[in-house]
C-alpha atoms as a PDB file:
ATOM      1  CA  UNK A   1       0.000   0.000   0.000  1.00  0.00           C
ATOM      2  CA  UNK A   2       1.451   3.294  -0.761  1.00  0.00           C
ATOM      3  CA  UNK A   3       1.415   6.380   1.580  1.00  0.00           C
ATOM      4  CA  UNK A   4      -1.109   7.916  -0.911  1.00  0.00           C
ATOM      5  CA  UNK A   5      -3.271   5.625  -0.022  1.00  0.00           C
ATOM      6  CA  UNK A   6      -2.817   5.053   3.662  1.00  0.00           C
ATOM      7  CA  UNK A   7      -2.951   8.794   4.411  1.00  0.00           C
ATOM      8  CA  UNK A   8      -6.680   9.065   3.084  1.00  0.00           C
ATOM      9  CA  UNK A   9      -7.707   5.658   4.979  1.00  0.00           C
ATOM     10  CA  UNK A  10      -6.036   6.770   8.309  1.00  0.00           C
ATOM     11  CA  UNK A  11      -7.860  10.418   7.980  1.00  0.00           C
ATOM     12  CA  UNK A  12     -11.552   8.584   6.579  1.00  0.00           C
ATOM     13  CA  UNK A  13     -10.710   6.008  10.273  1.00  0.00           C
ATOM     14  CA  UNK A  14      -9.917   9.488  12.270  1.00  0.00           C
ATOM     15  CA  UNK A  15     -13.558  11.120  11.483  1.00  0.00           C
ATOM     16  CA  UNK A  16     -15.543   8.033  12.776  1.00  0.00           C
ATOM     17  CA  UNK A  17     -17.381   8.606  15.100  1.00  0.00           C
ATOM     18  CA  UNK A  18     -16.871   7.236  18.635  1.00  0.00           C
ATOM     19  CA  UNK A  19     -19.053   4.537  20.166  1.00  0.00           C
ATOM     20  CA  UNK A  20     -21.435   6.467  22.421  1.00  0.00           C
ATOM     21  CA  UNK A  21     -20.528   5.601  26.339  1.00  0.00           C
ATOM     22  CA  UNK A  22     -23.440   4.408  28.097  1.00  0.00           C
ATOM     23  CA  UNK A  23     -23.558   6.264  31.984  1.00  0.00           C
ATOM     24  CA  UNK A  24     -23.965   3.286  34.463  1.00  0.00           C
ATOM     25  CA  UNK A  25     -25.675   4.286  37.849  1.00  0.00           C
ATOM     26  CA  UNK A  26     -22.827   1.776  39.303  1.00  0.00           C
ATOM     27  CA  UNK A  27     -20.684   4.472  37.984  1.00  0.00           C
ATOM     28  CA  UNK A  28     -22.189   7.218  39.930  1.00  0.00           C
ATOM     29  CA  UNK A  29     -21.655   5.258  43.188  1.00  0.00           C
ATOM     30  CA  UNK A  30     -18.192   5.027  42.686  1.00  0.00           C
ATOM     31  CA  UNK A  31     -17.848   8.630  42.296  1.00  0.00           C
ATOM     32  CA  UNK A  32     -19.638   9.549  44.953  1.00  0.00           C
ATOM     33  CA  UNK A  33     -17.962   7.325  47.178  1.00  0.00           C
ATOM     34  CA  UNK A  34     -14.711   8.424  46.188  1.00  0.00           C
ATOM     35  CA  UNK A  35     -15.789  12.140  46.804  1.00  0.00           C
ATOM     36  CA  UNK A  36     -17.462  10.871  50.006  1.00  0.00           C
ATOM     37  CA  UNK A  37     -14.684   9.006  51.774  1.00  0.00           C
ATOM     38  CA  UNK A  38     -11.302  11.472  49.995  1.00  0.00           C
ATOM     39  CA  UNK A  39     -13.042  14.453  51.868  1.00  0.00           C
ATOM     40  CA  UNK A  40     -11.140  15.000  55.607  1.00  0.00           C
ATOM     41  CA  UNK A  41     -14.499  16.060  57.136  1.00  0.00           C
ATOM     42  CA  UNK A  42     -15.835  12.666  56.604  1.00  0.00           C
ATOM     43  CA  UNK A  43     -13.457  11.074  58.656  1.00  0.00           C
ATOM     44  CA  UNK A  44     -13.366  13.534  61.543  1.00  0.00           C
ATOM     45  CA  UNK A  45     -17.393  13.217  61.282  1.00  0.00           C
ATOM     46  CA  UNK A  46     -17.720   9.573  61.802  1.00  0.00           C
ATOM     47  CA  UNK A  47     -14.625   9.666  64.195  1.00  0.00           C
ATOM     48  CA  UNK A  48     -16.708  11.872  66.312  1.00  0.00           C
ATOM     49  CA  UNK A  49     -19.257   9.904  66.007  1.00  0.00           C
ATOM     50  CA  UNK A  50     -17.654   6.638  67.442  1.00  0.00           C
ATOM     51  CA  UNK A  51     -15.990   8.125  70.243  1.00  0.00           C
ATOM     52  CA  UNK A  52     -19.357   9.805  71.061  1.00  0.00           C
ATOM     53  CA  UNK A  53     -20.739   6.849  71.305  1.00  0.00           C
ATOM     54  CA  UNK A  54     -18.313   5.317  73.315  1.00  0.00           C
ATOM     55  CA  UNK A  55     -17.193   7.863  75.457  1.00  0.00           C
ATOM     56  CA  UNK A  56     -20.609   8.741  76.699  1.00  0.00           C
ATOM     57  CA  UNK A  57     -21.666   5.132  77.490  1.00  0.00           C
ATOM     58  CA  UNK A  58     -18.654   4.750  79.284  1.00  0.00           C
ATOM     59  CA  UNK A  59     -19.169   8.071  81.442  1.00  0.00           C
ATOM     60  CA  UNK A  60     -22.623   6.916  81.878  1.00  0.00           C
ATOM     61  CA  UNK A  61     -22.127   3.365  83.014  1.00  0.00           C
ATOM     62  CA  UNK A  62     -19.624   4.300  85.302  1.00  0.00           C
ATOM     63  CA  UNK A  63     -21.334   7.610  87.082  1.00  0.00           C
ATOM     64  CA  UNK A  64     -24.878   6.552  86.890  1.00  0.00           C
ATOM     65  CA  UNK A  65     -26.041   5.036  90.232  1.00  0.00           C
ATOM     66  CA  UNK A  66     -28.124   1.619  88.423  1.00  0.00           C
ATOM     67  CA  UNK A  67     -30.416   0.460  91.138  1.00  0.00           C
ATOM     68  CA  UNK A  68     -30.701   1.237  94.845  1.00  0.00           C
ATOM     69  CA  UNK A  69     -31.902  -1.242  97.746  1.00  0.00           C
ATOM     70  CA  UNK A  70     -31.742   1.686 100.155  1.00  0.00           C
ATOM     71  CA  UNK A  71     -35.010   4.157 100.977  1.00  0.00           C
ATOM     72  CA  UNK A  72     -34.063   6.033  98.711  1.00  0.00           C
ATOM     73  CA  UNK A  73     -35.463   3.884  96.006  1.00  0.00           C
ATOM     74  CA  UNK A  74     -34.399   2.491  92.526  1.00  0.00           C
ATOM     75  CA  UNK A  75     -31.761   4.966  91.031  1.00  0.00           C
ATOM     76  CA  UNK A  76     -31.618   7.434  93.715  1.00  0.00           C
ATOM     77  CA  UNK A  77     -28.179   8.784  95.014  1.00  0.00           C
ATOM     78  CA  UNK A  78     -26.951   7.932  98.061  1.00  0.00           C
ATOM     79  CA  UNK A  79     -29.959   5.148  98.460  1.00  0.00           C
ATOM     80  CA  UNK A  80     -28.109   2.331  99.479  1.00  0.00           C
ATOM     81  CA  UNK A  81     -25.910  -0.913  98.173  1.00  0.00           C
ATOM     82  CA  UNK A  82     -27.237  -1.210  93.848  1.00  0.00           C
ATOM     83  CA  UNK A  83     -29.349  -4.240  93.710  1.00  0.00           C
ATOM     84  CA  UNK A  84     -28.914  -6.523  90.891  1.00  0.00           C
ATOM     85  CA  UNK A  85     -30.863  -5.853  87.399  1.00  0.00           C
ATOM     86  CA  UNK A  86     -32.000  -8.321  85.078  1.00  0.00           C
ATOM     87  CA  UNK A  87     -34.231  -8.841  82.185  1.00  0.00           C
ATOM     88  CA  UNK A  88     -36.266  -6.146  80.304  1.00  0.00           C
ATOM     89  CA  UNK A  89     -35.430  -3.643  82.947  1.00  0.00           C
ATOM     90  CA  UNK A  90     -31.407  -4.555  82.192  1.00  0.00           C
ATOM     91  CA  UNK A  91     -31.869  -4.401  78.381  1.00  0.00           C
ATOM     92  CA  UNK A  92     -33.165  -0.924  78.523  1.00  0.00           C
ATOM     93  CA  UNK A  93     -30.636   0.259  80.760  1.00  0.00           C
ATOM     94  CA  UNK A  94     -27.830  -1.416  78.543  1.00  0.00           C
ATOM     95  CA  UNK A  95     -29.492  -0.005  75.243  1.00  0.00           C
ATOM     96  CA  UNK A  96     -29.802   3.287  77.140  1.00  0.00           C
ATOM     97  CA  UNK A  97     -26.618   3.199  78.228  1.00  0.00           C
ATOM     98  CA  UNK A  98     -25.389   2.238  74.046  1.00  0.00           C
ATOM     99  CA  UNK A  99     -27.012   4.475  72.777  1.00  0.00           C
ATOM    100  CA  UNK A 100     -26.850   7.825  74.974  1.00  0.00           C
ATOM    101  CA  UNK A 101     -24.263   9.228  72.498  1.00  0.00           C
ATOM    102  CA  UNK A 102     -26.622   9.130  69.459  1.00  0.00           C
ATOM    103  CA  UNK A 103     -28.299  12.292  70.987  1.00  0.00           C
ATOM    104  CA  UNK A 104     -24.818  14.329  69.902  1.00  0.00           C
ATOM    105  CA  UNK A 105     -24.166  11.965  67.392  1.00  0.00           C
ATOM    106  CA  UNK A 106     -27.404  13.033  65.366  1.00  0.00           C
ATOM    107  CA  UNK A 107     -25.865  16.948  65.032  1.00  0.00           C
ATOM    108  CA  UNK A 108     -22.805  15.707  64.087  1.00  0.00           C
ATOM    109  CA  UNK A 109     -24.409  13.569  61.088  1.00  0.00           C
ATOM    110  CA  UNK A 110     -26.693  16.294  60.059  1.00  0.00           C
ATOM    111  CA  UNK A 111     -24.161  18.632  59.727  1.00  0.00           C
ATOM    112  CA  UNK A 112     -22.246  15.776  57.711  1.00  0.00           C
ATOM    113  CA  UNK A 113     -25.416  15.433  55.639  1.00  0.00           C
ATOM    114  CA  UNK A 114     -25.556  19.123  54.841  1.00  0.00           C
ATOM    115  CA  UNK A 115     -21.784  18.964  53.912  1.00  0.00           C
ATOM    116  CA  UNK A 116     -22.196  16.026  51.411  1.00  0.00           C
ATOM    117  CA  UNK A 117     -24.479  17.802  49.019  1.00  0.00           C
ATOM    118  CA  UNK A 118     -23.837  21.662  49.398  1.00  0.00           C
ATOM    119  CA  UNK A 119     -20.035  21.722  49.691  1.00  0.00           C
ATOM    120  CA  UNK A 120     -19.930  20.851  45.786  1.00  0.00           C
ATOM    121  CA  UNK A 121     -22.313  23.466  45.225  1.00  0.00           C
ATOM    122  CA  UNK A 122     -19.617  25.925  47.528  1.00  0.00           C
ATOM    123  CA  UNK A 123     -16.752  25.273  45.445  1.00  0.00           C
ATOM    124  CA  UNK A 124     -18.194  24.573  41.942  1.00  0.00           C
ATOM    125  CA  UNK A 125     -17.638  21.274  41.789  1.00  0.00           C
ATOM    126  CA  UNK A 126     -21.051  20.879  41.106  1.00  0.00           C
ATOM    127  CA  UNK A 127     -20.727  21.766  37.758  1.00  0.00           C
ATOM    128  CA  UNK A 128     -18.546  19.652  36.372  1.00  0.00           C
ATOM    129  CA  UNK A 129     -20.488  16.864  38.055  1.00  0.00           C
ATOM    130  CA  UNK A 130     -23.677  17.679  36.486  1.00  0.00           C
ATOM    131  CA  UNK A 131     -21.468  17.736  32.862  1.00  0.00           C
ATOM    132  CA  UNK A 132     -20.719  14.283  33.767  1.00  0.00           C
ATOM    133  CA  UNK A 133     -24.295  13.104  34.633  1.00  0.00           C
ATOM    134  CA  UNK A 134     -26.568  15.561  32.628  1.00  0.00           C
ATOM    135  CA  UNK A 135     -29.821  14.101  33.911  1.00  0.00           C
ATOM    136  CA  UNK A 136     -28.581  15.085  37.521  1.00  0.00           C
ATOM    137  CA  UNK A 137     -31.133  13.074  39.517  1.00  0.00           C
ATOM    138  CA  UNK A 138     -28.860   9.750  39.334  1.00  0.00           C
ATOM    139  CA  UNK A 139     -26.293  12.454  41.347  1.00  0.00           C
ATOM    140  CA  UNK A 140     -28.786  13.239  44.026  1.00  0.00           C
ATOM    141  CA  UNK A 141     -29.560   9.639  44.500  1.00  0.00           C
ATOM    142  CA  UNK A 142     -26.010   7.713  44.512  1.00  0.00           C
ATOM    143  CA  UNK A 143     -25.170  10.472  47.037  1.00  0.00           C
ATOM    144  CA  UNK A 144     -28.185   9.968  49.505  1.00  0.00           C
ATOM    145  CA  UNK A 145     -27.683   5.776  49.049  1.00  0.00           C
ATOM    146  CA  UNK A 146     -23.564   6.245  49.669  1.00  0.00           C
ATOM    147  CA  UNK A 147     -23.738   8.640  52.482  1.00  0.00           C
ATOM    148  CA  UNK A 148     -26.596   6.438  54.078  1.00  0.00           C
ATOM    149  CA  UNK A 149     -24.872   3.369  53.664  1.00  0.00           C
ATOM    150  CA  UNK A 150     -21.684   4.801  55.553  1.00  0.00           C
ATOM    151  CA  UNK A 151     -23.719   6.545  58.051  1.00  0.00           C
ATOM    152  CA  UNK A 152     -25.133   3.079  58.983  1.00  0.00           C
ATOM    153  CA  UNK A 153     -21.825   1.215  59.142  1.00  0.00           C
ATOM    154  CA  UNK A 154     -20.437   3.872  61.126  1.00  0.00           C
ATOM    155  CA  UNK A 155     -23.541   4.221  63.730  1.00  0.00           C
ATOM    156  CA  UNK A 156     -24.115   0.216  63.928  1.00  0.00           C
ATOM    157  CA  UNK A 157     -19.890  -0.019  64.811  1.00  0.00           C
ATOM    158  CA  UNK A 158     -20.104   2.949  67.172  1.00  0.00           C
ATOM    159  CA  UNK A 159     -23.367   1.706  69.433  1.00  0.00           C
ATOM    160  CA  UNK A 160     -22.048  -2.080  69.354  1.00  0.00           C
ATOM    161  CA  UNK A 161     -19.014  -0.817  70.455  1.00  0.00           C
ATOM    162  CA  UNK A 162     -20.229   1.312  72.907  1.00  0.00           C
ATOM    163  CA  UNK A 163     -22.336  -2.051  74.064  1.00  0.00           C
ATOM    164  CA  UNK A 164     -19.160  -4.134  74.048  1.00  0.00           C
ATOM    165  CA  UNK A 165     -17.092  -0.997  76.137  1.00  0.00           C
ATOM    166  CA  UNK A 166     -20.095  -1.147  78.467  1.00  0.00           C
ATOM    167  CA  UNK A 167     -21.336  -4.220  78.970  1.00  0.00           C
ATOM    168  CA  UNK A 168     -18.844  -5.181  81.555  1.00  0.00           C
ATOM    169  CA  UNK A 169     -19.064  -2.146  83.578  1.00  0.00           C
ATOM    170  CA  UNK A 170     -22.331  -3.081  83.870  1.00  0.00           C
ATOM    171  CA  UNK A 171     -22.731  -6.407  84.777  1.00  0.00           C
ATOM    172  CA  UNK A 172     -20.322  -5.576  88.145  1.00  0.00           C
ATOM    173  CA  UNK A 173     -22.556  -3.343  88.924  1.00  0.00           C
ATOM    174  CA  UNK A 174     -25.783  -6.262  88.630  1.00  0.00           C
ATOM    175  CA  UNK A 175     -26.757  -5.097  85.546  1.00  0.00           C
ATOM    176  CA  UNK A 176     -26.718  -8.206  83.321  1.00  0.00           C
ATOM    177  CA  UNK A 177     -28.008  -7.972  79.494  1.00  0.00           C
ATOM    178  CA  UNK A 178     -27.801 -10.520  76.454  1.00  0.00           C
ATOM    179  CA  UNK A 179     -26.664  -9.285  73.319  1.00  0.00           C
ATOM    180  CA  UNK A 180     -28.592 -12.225  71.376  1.00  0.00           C
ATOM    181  CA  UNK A 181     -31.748 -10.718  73.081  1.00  0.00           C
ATOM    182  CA  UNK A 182     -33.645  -8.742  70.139  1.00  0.00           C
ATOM    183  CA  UNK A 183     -35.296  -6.267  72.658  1.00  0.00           C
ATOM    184  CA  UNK A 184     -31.416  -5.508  72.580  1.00  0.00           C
ATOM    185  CA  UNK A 185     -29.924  -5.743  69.179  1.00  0.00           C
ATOM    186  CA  UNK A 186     -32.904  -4.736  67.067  1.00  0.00           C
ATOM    187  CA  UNK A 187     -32.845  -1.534  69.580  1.00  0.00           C
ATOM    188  CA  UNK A 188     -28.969  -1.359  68.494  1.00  0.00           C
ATOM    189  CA  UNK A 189     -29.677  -1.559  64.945  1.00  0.00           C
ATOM    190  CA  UNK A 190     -31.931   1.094  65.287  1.00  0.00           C
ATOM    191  CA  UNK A 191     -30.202   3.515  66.324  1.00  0.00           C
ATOM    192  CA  UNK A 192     -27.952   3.432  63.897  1.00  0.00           C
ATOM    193  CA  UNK A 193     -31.201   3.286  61.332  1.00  0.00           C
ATOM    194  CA  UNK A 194     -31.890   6.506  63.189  1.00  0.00           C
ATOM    195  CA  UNK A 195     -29.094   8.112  62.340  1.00  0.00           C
ATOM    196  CA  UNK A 196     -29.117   7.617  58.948  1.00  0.00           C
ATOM    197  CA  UNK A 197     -32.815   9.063  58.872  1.00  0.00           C
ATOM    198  CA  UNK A 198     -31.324  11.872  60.323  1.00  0.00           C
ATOM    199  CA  UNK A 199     -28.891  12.531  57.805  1.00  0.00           C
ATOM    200  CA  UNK A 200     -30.599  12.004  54.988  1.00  0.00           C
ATOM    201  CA  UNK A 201     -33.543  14.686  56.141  1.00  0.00           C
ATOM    202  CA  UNK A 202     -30.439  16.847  56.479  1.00  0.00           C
ATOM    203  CA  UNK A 203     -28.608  15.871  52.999  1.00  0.00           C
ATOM    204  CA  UNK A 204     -32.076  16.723  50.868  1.00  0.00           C
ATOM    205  CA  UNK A 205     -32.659  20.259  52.994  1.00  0.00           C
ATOM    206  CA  UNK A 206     -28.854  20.871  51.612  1.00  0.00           C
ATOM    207  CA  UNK A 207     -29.657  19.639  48.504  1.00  0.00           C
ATOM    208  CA  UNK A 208     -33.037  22.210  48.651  1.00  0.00           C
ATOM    209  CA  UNK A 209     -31.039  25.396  50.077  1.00  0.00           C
ATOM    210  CA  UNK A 210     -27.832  24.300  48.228  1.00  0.00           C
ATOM    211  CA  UNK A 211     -25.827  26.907  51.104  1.00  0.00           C
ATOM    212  CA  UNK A 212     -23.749  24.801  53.665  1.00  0.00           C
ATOM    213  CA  UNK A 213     -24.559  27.167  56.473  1.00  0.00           C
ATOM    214  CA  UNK A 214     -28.402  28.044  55.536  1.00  0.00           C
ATOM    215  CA  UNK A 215     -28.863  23.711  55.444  1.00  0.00           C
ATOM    216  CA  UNK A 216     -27.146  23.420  58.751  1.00  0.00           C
ATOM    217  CA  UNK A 217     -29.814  25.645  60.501  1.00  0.00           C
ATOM    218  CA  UNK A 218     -32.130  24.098  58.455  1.00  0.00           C
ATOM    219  CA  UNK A 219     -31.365  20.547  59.631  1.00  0.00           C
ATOM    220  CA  UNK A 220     -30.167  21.517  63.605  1.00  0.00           C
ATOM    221  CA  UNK A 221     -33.188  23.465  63.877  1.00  0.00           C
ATOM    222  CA  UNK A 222     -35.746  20.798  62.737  1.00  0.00           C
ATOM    223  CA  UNK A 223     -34.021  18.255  65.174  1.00  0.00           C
ATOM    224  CA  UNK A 224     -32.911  20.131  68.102  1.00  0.00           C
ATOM    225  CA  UNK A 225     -34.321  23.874  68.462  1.00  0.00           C
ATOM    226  CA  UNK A 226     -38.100  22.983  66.876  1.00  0.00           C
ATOM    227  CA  UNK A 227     -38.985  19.981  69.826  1.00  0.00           C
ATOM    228  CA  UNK A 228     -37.362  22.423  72.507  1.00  0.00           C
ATOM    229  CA  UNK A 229     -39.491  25.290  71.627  1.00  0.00           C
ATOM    230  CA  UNK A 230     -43.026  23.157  70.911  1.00  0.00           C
ATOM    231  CA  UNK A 231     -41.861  21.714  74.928  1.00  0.00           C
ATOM    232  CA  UNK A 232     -42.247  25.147  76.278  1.00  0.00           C
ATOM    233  CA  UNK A 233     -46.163  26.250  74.249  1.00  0.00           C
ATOM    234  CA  UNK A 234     -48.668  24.768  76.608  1.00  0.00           C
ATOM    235  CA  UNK A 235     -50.850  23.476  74.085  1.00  0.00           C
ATOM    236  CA  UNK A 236     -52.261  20.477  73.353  1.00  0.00           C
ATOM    237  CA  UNK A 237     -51.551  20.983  69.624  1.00  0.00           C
ATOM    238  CA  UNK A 238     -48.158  22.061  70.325  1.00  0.00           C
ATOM    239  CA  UNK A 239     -47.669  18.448  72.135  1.00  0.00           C
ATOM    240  CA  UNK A 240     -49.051  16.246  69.070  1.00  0.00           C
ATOM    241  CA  UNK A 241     -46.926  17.957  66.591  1.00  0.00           C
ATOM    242  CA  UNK A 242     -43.733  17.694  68.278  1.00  0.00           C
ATOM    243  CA  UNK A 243     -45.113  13.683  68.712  1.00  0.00           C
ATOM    244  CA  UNK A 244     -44.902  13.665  64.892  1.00  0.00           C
ATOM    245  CA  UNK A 245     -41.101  15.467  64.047  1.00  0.00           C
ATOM    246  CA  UNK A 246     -38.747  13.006  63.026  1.00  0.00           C
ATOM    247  CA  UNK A 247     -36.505  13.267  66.682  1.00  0.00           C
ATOM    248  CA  UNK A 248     -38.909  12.659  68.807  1.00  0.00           C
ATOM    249  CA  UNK A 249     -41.013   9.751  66.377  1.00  0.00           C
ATOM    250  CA  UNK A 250     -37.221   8.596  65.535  1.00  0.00           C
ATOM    251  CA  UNK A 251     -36.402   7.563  69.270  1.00  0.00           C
ATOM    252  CA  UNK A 252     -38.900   5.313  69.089  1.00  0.00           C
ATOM    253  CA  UNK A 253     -36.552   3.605  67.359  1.00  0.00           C
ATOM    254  CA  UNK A 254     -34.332   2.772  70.030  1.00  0.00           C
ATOM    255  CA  UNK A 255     -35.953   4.202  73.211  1.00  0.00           C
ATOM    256  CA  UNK A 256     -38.818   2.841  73.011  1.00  0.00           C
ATOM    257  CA  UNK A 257     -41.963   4.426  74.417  1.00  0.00           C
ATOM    258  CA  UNK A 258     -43.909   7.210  72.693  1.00  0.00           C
ATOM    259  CA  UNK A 259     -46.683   7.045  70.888  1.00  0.00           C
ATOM    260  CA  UNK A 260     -45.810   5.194  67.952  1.00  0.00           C
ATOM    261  CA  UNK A 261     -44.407   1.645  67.484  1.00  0.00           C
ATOM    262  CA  UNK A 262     -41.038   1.072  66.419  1.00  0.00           C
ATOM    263  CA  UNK A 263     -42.613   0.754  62.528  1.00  0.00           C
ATOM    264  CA  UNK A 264     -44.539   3.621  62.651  1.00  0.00           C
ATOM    265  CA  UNK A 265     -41.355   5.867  63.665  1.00  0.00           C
ATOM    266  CA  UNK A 266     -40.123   4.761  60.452  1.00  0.00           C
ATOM    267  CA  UNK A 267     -43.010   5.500  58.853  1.00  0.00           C
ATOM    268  CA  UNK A 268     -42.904   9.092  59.777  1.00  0.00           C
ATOM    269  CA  UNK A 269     -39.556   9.915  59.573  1.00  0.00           C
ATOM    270  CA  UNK A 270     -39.506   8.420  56.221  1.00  0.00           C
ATOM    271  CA  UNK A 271     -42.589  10.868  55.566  1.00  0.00           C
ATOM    272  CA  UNK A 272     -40.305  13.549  56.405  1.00  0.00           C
ATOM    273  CA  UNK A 273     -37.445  12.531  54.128  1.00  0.00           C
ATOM    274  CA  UNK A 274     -40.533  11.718  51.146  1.00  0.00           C
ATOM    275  CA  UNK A 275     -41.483  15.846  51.547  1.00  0.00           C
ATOM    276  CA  UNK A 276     -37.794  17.249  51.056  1.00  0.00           C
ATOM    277  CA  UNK A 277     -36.816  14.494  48.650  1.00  0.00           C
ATOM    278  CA  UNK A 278     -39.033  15.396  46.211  1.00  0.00           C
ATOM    279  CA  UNK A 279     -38.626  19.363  46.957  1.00  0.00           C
ATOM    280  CA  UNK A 280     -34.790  18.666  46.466  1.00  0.00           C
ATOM    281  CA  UNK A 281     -35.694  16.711  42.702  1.00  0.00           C
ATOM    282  CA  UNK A 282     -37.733  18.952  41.661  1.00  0.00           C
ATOM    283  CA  UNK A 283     -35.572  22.416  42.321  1.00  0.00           C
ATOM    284  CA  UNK A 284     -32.739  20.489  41.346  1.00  0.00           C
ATOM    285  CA  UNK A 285     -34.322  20.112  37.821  1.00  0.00           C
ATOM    286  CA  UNK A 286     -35.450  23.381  37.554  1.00  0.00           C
ATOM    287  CA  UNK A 287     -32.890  25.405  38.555  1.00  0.00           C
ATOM    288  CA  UNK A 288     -29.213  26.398  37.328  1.00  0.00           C
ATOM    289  CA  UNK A 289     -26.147  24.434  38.561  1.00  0.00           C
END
């Protein structure tokens, strides 16, 4: 073949046109878990998180005066030797005990939440990620489903841990609990299903006020300031809707008591995340990156 003829094949082989690349969702999880767990505020989050969890139980089990054989009653200082605890009343008080950090734990994965969605949007990086996903919505959803799949890893480590730290402080003190009990482990499990709840309610209100500090006050407020103030309006109304925010209908989860079962809590907090998920979809369609 002369070069007279190989030039015009090689140019006719350099203007066809490329295969078209098919976008995989699997493609957009890898992404966003490589955004998700390269950031350094992701660690320190769920390193918080852990020793939270840990740290309070352990303060807690070791301060907290269990049970009381004295006059002064059951859990009363200074009420005598600490009789021994057993059964349901010993699984509560080791799930309490577990699970006492997840109060600080929650603000810590909101703000986490907030960060996941809106810090792309605070340096631009949004952008280019909406070039490389033009439909957008597959972004907003590999996000939510990696962030919630960490957040649960990281809670269920951090409250059995805080279990295993525990446990033994607690049975010398005659407060004896079976982690193959389900009154135990499913109220383990959910509080780290609580947690994620949390944070995704958070991660769509960023993904609604795309601002990191405007979601943060968004996401605190809803969880901590909103039940505080309804506590002080003496009103019956004020009382049933701070039944239904996702906190207080969350704790359920774990807790126990309230006035919804445990699968009615999820119900409602997954009511909660159904109103700003859609909000979030449907702004994030219709407005500029």
């Amino acid at each position: 073949m002369s070069a007279a003829t190989e030039t015009p094949t090689r140019a006719r082989a350099s203007h066809q046109p490329l295969p078209p690349s098919r976008l995989r969702f699997s493609g957009v999880l890898k992404s966003e878990w490589i955004k998700l767990t390269t950031l350094r505020s992701t660690v320190w989050a769920y390193l918080i998180v852990v020793l939270l969890q840990i740290g309070m139980a352990a303060l807690f089990a070791l301060t907290v005066n269990m049970g009381t054989t004295g006059p002064g009653g059951p859990g009363a200082p200074g009420g005598g030797a600490e009789a021994a605890v057993t059964g349901a009343a010993a699984a509560q008080t080791a799930v309490l005990t577990a699970s006492l950090g997840v109060m600080l734990g929650q603000l810590v994965v909101s703000v986490l939440g907030v960060l996941v969605i809106s810090g792309e949007y605070g340096t631009g990086q949004i952008r280019s990620t909406f070039t490389a996903v033009p439909k957008r919505l597959p972004v907003l959803w590999g996000k939510a489903l990696v962030f919630a799949v960490s957040t649960f890893v990281v809670g269920l480590i951090a409250v059995f841990a805080a279990y295993a730290v525990t446990w033994g402080m607690l049975d010398a003190r005659g407060v004896t609990s079976d982690i193959t009990d389900p009154d135990v482990w499913g109220r383990l499990v959910g509080a780290a299903g609580y947690l994620v709840l949390v944070g995704l309610i958070a991660y769509f209100l960023g993904a609604i006020l795309r601002v990191t500090a405007g979601g943060i006050a968004a996401a605190v407020g809803l969880v901590l300031v909103v039940p505080i103030v309804l506590g002080f309006v003496n009103a019956e109304w004020a009382s049933v809707l701070g039944q239904w925010l996702p906190s207080s209908a969350g704790q359920t989860l774990f807790l126990g008591g309230g006035v919804f079962e445990p699968w009615q809590a999820v119900l409602v907090m997954l009511g909660w995340i159904a109103v700003f998920v859609t909000t979030a979809a449907v702004l994030l369609k219709r407005r500029d990156a």
